[in-house]
Each structure stands twice: as C-alpha cells, then as structure tokens.
Protein backbone atom coordinates (compact mmCIF):
# COMPACT_ATOMS: atom_id res chain seq x y z
CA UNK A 1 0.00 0.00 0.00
CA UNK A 2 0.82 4.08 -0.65
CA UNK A 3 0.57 6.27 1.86
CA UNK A 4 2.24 9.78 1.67
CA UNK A 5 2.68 12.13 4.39
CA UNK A 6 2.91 15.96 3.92
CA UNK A 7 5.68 18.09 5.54
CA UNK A 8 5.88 22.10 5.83
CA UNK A 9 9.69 23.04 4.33
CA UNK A 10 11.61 26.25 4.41
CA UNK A 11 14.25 26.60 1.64
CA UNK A 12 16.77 28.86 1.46
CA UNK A 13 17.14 31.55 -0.95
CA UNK A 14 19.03 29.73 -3.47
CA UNK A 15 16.58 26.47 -2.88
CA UNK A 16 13.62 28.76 -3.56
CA UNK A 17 14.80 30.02 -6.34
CA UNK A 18 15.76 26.46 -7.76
CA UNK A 19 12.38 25.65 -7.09
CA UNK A 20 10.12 28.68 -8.91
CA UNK A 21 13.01 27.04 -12.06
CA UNK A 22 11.88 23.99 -11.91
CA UNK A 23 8.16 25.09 -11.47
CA UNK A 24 8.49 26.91 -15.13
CA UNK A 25 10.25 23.99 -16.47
CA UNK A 26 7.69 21.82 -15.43
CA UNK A 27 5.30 24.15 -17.08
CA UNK A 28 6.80 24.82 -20.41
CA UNK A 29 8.28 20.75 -21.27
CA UNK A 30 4.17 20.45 -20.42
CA UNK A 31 2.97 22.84 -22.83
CA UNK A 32 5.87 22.21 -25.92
CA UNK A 33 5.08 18.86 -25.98
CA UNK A 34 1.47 19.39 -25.91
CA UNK A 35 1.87 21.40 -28.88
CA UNK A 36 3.54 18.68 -30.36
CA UNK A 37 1.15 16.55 -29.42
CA UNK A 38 -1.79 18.40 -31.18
CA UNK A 39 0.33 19.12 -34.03
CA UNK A 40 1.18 15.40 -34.82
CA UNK A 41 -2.18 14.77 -34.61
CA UNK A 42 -3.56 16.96 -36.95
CA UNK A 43 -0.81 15.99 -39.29
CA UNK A 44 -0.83 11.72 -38.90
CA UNK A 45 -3.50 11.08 -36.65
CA UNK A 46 -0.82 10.21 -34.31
CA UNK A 47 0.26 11.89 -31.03
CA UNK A 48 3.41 10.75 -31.56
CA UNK A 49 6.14 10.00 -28.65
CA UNK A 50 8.14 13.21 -27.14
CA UNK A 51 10.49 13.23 -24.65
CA UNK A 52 11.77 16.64 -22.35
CA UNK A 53 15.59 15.32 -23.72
CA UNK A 54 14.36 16.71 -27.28
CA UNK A 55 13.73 20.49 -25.80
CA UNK A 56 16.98 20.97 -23.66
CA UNK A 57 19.31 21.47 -26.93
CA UNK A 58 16.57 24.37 -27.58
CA UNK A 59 16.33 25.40 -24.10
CA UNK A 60 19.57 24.90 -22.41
CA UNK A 61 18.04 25.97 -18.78
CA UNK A 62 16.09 22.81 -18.78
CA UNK A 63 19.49 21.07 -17.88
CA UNK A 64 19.54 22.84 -14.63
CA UNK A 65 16.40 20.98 -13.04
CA UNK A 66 16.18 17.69 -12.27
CA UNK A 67 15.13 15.47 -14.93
CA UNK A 68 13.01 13.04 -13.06
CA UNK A 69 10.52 16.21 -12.90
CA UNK A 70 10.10 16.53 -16.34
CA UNK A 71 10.21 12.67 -16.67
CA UNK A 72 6.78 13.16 -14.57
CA UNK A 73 5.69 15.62 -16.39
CA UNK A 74 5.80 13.52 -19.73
CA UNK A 75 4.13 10.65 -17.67
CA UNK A 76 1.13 13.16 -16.17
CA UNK A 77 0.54 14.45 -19.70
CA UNK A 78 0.11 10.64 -21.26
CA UNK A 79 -2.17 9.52 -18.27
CA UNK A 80 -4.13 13.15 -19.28
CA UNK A 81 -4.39 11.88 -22.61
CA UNK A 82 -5.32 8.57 -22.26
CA UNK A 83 -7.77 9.26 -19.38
CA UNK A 84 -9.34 11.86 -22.31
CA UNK A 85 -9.86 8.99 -24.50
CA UNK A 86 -10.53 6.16 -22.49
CA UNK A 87 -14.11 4.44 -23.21
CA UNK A 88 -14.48 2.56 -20.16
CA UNK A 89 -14.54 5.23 -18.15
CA UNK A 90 -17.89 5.99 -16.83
CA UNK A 91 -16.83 10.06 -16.78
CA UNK A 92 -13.91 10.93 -18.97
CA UNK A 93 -11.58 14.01 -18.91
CA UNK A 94 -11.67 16.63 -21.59
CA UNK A 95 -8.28 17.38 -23.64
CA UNK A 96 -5.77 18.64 -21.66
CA UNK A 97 -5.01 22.56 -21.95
CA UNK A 98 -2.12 24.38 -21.47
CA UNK A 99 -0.70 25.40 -18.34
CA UNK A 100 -0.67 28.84 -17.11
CA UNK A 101 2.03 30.70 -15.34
CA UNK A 102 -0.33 32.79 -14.07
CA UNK A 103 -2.82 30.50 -12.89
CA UNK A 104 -1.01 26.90 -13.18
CA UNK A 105 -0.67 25.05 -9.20
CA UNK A 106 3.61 25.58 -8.78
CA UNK A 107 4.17 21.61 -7.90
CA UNK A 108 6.58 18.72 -9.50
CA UNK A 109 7.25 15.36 -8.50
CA UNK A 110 10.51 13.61 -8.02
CA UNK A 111 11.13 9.95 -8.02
CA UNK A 112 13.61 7.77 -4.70
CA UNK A 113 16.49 6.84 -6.87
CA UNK A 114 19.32 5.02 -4.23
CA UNK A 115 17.96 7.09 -1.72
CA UNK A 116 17.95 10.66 -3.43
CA UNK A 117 15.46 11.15 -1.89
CA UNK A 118 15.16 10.86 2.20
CA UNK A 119 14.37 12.30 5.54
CA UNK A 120 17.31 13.36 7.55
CA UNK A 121 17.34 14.24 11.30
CA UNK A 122 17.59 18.51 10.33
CA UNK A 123 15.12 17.86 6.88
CA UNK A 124 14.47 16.30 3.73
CA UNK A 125 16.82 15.10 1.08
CA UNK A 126 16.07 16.35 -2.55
CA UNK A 127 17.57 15.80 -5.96
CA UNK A 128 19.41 18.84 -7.21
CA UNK A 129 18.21 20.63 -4.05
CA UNK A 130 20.16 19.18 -1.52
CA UNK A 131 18.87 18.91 2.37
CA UNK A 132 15.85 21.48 2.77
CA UNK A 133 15.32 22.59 6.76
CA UNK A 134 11.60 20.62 7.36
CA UNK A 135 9.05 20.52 9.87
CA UNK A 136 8.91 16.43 10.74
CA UNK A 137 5.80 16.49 12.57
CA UNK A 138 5.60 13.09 12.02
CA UNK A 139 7.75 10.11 11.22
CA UNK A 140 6.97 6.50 9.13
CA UNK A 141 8.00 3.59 10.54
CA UNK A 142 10.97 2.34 10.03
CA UNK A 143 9.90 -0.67 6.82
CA UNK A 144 8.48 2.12 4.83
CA UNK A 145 10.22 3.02 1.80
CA UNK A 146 10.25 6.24 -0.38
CA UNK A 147 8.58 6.04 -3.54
CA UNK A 148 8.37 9.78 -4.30
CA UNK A 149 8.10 13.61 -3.40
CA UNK A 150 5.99 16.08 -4.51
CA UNK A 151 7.06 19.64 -4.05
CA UNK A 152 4.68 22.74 -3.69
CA UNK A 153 4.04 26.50 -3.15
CA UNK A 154 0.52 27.83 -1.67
CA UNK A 155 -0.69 30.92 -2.81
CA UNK A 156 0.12 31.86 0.32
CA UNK A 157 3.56 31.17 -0.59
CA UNK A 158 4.43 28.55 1.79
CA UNK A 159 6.77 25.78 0.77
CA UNK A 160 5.53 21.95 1.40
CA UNK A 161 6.60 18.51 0.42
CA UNK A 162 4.40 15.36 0.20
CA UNK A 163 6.03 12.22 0.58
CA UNK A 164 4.94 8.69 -0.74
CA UNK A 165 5.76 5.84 1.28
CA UNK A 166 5.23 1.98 -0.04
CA UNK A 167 4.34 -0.49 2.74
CA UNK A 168 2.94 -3.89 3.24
CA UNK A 169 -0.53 -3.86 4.67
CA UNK A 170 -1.13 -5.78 7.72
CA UNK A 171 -4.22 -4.98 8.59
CA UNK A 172 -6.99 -7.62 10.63
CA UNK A 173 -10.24 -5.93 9.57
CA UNK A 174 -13.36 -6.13 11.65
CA UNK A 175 -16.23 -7.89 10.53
CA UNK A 176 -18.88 -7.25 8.00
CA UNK A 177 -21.28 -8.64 10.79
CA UNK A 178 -20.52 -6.02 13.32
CA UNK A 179 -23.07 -4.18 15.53
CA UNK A 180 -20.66 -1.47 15.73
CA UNK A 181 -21.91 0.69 12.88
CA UNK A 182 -23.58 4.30 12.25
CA UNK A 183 -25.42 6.36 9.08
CA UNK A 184 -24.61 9.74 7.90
CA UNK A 185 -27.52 11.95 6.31
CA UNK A 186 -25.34 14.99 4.73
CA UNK A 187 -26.85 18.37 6.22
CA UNK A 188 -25.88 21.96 5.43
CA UNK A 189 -26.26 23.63 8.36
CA UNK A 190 -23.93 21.29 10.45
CA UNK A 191 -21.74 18.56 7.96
CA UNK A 192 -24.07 15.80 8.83
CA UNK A 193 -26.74 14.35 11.42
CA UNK A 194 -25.60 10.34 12.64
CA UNK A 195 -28.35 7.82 13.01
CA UNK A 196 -27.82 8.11 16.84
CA UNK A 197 -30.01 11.44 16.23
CA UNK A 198 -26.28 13.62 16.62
CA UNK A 199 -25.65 16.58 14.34
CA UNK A 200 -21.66 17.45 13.91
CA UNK A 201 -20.92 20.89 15.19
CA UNK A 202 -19.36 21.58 11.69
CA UNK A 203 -18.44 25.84 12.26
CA UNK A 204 -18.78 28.50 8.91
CA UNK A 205 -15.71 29.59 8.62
CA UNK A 206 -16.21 30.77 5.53
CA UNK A 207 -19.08 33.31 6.61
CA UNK A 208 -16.94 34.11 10.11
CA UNK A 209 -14.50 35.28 7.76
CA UNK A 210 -16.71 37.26 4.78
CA UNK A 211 -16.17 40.65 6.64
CA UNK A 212 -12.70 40.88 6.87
CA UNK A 213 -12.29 38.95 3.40
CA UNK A 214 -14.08 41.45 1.57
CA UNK A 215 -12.52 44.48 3.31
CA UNK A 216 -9.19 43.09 2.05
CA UNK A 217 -10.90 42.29 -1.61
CA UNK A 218 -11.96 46.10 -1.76
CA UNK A 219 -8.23 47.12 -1.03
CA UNK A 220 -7.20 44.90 -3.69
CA UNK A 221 -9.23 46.72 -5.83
CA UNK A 222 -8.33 49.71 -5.24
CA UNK A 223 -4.33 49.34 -6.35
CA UNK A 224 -2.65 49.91 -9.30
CA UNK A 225 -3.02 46.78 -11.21
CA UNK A 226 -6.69 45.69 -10.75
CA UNK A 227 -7.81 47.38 -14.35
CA UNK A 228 -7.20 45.04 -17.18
CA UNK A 229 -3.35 45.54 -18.92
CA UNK A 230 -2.76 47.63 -16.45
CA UNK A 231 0.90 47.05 -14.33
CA UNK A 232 0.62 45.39 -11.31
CA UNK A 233 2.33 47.63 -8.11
CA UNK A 234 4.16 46.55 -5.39
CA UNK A 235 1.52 47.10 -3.27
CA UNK A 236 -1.12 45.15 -5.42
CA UNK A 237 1.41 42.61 -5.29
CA UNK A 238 1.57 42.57 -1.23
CA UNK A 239 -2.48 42.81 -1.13
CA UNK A 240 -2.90 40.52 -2.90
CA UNK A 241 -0.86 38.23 -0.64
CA UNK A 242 -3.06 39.49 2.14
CA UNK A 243 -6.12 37.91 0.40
CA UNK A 244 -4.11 34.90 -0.22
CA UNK A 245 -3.38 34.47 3.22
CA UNK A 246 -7.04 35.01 4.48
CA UNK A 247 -8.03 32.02 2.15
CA UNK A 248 -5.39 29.79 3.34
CA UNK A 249 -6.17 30.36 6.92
CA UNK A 250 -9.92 29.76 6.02
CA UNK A 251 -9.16 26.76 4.21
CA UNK A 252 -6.68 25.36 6.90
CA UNK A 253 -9.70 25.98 9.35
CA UNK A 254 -11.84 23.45 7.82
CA UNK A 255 -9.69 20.96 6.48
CA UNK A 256 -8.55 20.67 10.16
CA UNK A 257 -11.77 20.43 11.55
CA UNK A 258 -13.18 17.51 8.79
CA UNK A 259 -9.60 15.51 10.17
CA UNK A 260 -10.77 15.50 13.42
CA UNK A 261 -14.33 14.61 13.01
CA UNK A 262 -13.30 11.91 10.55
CA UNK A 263 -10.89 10.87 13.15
CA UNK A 264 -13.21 10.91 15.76
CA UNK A 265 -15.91 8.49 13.82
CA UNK A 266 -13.12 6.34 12.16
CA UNK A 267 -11.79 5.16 15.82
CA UNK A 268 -15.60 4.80 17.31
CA UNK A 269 -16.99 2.92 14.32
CA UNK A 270 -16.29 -0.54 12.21
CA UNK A 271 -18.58 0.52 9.82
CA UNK A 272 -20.13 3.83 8.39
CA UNK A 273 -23.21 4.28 5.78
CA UNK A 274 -23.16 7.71 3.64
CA UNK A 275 -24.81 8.68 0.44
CA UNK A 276 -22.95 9.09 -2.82
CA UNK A 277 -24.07 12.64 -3.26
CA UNK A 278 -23.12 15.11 -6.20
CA UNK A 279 -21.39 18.12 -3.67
CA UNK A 280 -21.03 20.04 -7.28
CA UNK A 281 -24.69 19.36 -8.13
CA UNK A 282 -25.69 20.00 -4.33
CA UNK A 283 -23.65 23.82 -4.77
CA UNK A 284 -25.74 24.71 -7.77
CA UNK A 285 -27.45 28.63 -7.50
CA UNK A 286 -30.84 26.62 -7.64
CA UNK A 287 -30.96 24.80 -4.40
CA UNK A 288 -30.13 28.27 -2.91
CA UNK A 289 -27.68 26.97 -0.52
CA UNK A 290 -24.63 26.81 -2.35
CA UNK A 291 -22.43 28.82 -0.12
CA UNK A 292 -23.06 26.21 2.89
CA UNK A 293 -22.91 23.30 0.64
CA UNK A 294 -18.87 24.41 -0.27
CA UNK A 295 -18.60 26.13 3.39
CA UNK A 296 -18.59 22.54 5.13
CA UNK A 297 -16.36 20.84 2.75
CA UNK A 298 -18.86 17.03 3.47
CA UNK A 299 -17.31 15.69 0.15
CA UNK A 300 -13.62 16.32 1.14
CA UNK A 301 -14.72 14.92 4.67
CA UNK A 302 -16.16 11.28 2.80
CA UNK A 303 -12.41 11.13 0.97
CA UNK A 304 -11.01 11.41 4.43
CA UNK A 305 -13.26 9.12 6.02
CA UNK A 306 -12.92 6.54 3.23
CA UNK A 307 -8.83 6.34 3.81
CA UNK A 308 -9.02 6.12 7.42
CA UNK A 309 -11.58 3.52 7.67
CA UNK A 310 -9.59 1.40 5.11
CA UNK A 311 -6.65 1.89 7.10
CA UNK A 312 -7.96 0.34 10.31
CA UNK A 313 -9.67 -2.38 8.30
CA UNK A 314 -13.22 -0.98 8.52
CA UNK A 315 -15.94 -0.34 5.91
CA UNK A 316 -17.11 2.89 4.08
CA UNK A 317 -20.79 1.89 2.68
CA UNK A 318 -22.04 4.09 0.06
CA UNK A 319 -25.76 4.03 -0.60
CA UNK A 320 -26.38 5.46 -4.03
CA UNK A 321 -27.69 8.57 -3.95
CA UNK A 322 -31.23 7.65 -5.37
CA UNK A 323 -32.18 5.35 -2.57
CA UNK A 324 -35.32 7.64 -0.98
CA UNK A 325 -33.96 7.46 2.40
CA UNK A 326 -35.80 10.74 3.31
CA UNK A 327 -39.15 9.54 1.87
CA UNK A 328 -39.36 6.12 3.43
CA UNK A 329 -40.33 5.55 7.33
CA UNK A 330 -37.63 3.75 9.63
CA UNK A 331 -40.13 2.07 11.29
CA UNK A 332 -42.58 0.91 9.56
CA UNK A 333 -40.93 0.80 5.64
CA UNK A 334 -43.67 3.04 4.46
CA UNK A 335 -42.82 5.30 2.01
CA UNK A 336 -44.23 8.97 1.31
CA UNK A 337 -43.25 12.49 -0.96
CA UNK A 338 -42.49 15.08 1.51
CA UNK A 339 -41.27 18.95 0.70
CA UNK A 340 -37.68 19.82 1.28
CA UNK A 341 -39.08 22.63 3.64
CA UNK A 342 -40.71 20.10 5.85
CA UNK A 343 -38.50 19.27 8.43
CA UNK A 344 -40.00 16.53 10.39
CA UNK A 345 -41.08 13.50 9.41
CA UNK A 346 -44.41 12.27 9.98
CA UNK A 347 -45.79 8.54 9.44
CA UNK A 348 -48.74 7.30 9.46
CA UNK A 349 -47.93 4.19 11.72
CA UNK A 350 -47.36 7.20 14.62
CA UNK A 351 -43.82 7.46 14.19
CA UNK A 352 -42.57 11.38 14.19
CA UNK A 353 -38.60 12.54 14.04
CA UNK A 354 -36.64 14.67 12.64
CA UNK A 355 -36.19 14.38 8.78
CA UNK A 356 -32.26 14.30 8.23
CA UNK A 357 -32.54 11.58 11.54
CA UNK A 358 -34.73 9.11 10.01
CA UNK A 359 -33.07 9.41 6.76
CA UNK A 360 -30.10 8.46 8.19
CA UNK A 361 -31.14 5.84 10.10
CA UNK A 362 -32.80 3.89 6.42
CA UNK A 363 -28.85 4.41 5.30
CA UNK A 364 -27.94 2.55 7.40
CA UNK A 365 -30.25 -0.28 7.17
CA UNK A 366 -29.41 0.05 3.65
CA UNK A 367 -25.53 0.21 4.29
CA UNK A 368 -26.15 -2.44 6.01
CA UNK A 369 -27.76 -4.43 3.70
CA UNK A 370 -25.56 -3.67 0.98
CA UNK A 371 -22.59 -4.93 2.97
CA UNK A 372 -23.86 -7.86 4.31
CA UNK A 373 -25.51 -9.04 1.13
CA UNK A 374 -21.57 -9.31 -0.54
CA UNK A 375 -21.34 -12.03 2.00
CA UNK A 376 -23.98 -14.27 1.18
C-alpha cells in the first residue's frame, strides 16, 4: 500500500529560487510537448512519442532541473491523454489545456532513486536541491520506503513537500457482521446528522471570515493593477498576498476540523453508511444553498473518512444517492413524498422525528444491507 505524508519546508534563498526554475520547467516541457502533441495529430492522426531530452538542446536551462521532474511531467501528460480517450470510463476528462504561469498550481514530482530522496534528522533530502530545513511532525515507521516527493508552493507562498511511502498492509479488519456501525444523512447547516439522532458541530468559517475577506478584496481593488493591462504595483502585489493568506487560513480551518471529526468516527466505528451525493450538483445557484454546501467541505470529509476507515480495516458503505432514504419511514418501511421545507417526518404508523434523523437511520439499514448481502 501508498501512503504519503505531507511536511511544511523552508528553503533557502538559493533552494527557492531552484524551485520557482523547476516550477516553469515543469510548465513549459508540459505545454511544448502538448503542442507537439496536437500538431502530430492533426498531421498523422498520431500523437506521436516526445520526450523533455528533445527540448533541452533548444532550451539549455532545462538542464539545470532535475530530470526526473520533467520525466513526470511527460508521464502526467500521457495519463491526461489517455484518461481523455478512455471508453471505459464511466466520466472521462476533456483534452488537456495548457498550463498557465499565471494560474497553473507551482508543484513537481521527483522519483527515490538510491535514496535521493530521504528524511534526515535537520530535513528532507532532494535531488538537485540538496537537504531542505523541514518541519517532521511526524515520522513513518521504520519498513516504509520512499517512492516519491511532490514539491509545492501555496498561494500563500508557503513551501511543502508530500512524501509517498510503499508499505505492506497488515491490517486484521473487523467484521462485515458487526453491531458497531452508524449512518450519515449529509446536512448543510452542520456537515451531517448520525443515526444516533447527533448533528456534527461543523463551524462557517467561511461566513466568520466574509467581513474581513471582503474588506481586504476592496483594497485589492483599489491598487494599481486591478484594471485590465494595467501594471501590477508593489503594493497590489503585497495585497494581494493578504487575500491569499485570508483564504489559506480559512481553508486550513476546515480541512482541520473535517480531520478531526473523521478521526473521531473512524476510531468509534467498524462501519459507516453515507450517500454518494453530487457536492457540485448540491452547490448549484438553484438549491439556494450553495455557499453552505462548499462552506462545510462534506465531500472532502467522505475522501477522508474513506482512507481512514480502510486503514484500520473498517468499511465505508455508500448508498447510491437515489435510494429515498428521506421519503421512506424507519419504522414501519412506508414510504411517502415530503417537501424539502418540511423538516420533520411524519408517518402514518405514529412514528414522528426529525427528517435528516430518520433518513439516516434507512442508510444505514441500507448500508447495512448492501454490505452484508456481498457475503452471502
């Protein structure tokens, strides 16, 4: 199994600058063989094979990055490709498009090669780079080996590295027959509500932070290099930081708060129910709750919960998202049309609770189900 672990760096000068090359190297091998790529295409239906070693003759500063990140590059742009064209995919990729310098995510990838790269006692080892001064917050055991790192700037500009470790699993998983088990029912106004009648405490951070984001957003657009073509300033430049920084910290907010919570339900629980729910869809202007729906980040906290469960050995059961598990009763098995604006659920057979409760409770007598039907 993969499992990579990500590490806050600080390079030096000269490593930073190293890095923002490497960045634009990654970015233009990307694009010139892209180009190539369309152009064989339109010329022999083929997309041919290129290689970064046919650009540095042409561009001479390639040679002072490492190679194995343009070696990835060449591989991410053939998996784009293929992914693009692949029938058996039930959603494929569009084409890929050229990177931006302006917009692109500043990240490449470098390959374990007889241990160039490793994690010293003072930092991490890179190729090229040499030891960069790291934060090890934490440390993998001592069997794991080093696949590959992946090296990134925030628009913050903070410097990280994510490392991919290869181990053998050895995990004893708990049983499909477990009593141990809970259901989520997604809910905007607090992440989810459990089948135990519980709704997550799941803060806005997003709306805690709207004043003070759009104060900054109004300086922004007040500097010299808002209008269109016009020169950015120095102090666009450092606002524009600012509102970089607000983001971040908003962002950090939440993801920390899904960790814990997933945390928290992956150590109680051998087995959870969700729904397979379209966040995207869910966000849409017409529901009228998008800003909610992205504020509590519930698809980013399913990924989480799906890798920690698996890690332990436990189950992630996803009921698919048609199942009416608000319209049916979870008592009685009766099923009814009710308005999204009524909130409590009301059966005929007496039952009465809480809508987003009782749903969740029929996912998971339907995760359940699922689960234990695999068995038999």
């Amino acid at each position: 199994m993969n499992k990579a672990y990500k590490y806050r760096i600080y390079p030096s000068k000269e490593q930073e600058v190293l890095f923002a090359k490497t960045f634009g190297c990654c970015r233009k091998v990307y694009n010139l063989m892209l180009s190539d790529k369309i152009r064989s295409y339109e010329e022999t239906k083929n997309f041919g094979k290129q290689t970064p070693a046919m650009y540095k003759k042409e561009y001479p500063y390639l040679k002072e990055v490492d190679s194995l990140a343009l070696a990835n590059v060449q591989l991410s742009l053939q998996s784009a490709i293929s992914s693009c064209f692949d029938k058996s995919r039930k959603s494929r990729n569009g084409f890929p498009r050229y990177k931006s310098a302006k917009h692109s995510r500043k990240s490449y990838t470098t390959n374990n090669q007889n241990g160039t790269v490793a994690i010293t006692g003072k930092g991490i080892r890179l190729p090229k780079t040499g030891i960069v001064r790291t934060e090890i917050h934490r440390n993998p055991n001592p069997d794991w080996k080093i696949k590959s790192a992946t090296i990134s700037q925030d628009c913050d500009g903070k410097y990280y590295a994510s490392v991919l470790f290869e181990y053998e699993e050895d995990v004893h998983g708990a049983s499909r027959m477990s009593s141990n088990a809970i259901g989520l029912d997604y809910k905007s106004d607090g992440l989810y509500m459990d089948s135990n009648g519980n709704v997550a405490d799941m803060p806005r951070y997003y709306r805690e932070a709207q004043k003070k984001l759009a104060k900054a957003q109004r300086i922004l657009s007040r500097r010299t290099g808002s209008g269109k073509g016009e020169t950015k300033s120095k102090n666009y430049i450092k606002q524009q930081k600012k509102v970089a920084k607000i983001h971040k910290h908003i962002s950090n907010q939440r993801i920390d708060a899904l960790h814990k919570k997933s945390t928290e339900i992956a150590n109680q629980y051998d087995i959870v129910c969700v729904e397979t729910l379209n966040m995207k869809a869910m966000s849409n202007r017409s529901f009228g709750n998008g800003k909610a729906t992205l504020d509590n980040g519930y698809g980013m906290f399913l990924n989480m919960l799906e890798y920690k469960l698996s890690d332990r050995g436990k189950y992630l059961v996803k009921v698919d998202k048609w199942y009416p598990s608000s319209q049916l009763c979870s008592h009685c098995g009766r099923k009814q049309k009710i308005k999204l604006s009524n909130r409590t659920y009301r059966c005929s057979c007496g039952m009465t609770m809480d809508r987003d409760h009782n749903a969740a409770i029929n996912i998971l007598n339907e995760g359940l189900r699922l689960l234990r039907s695999d068995v038999a």
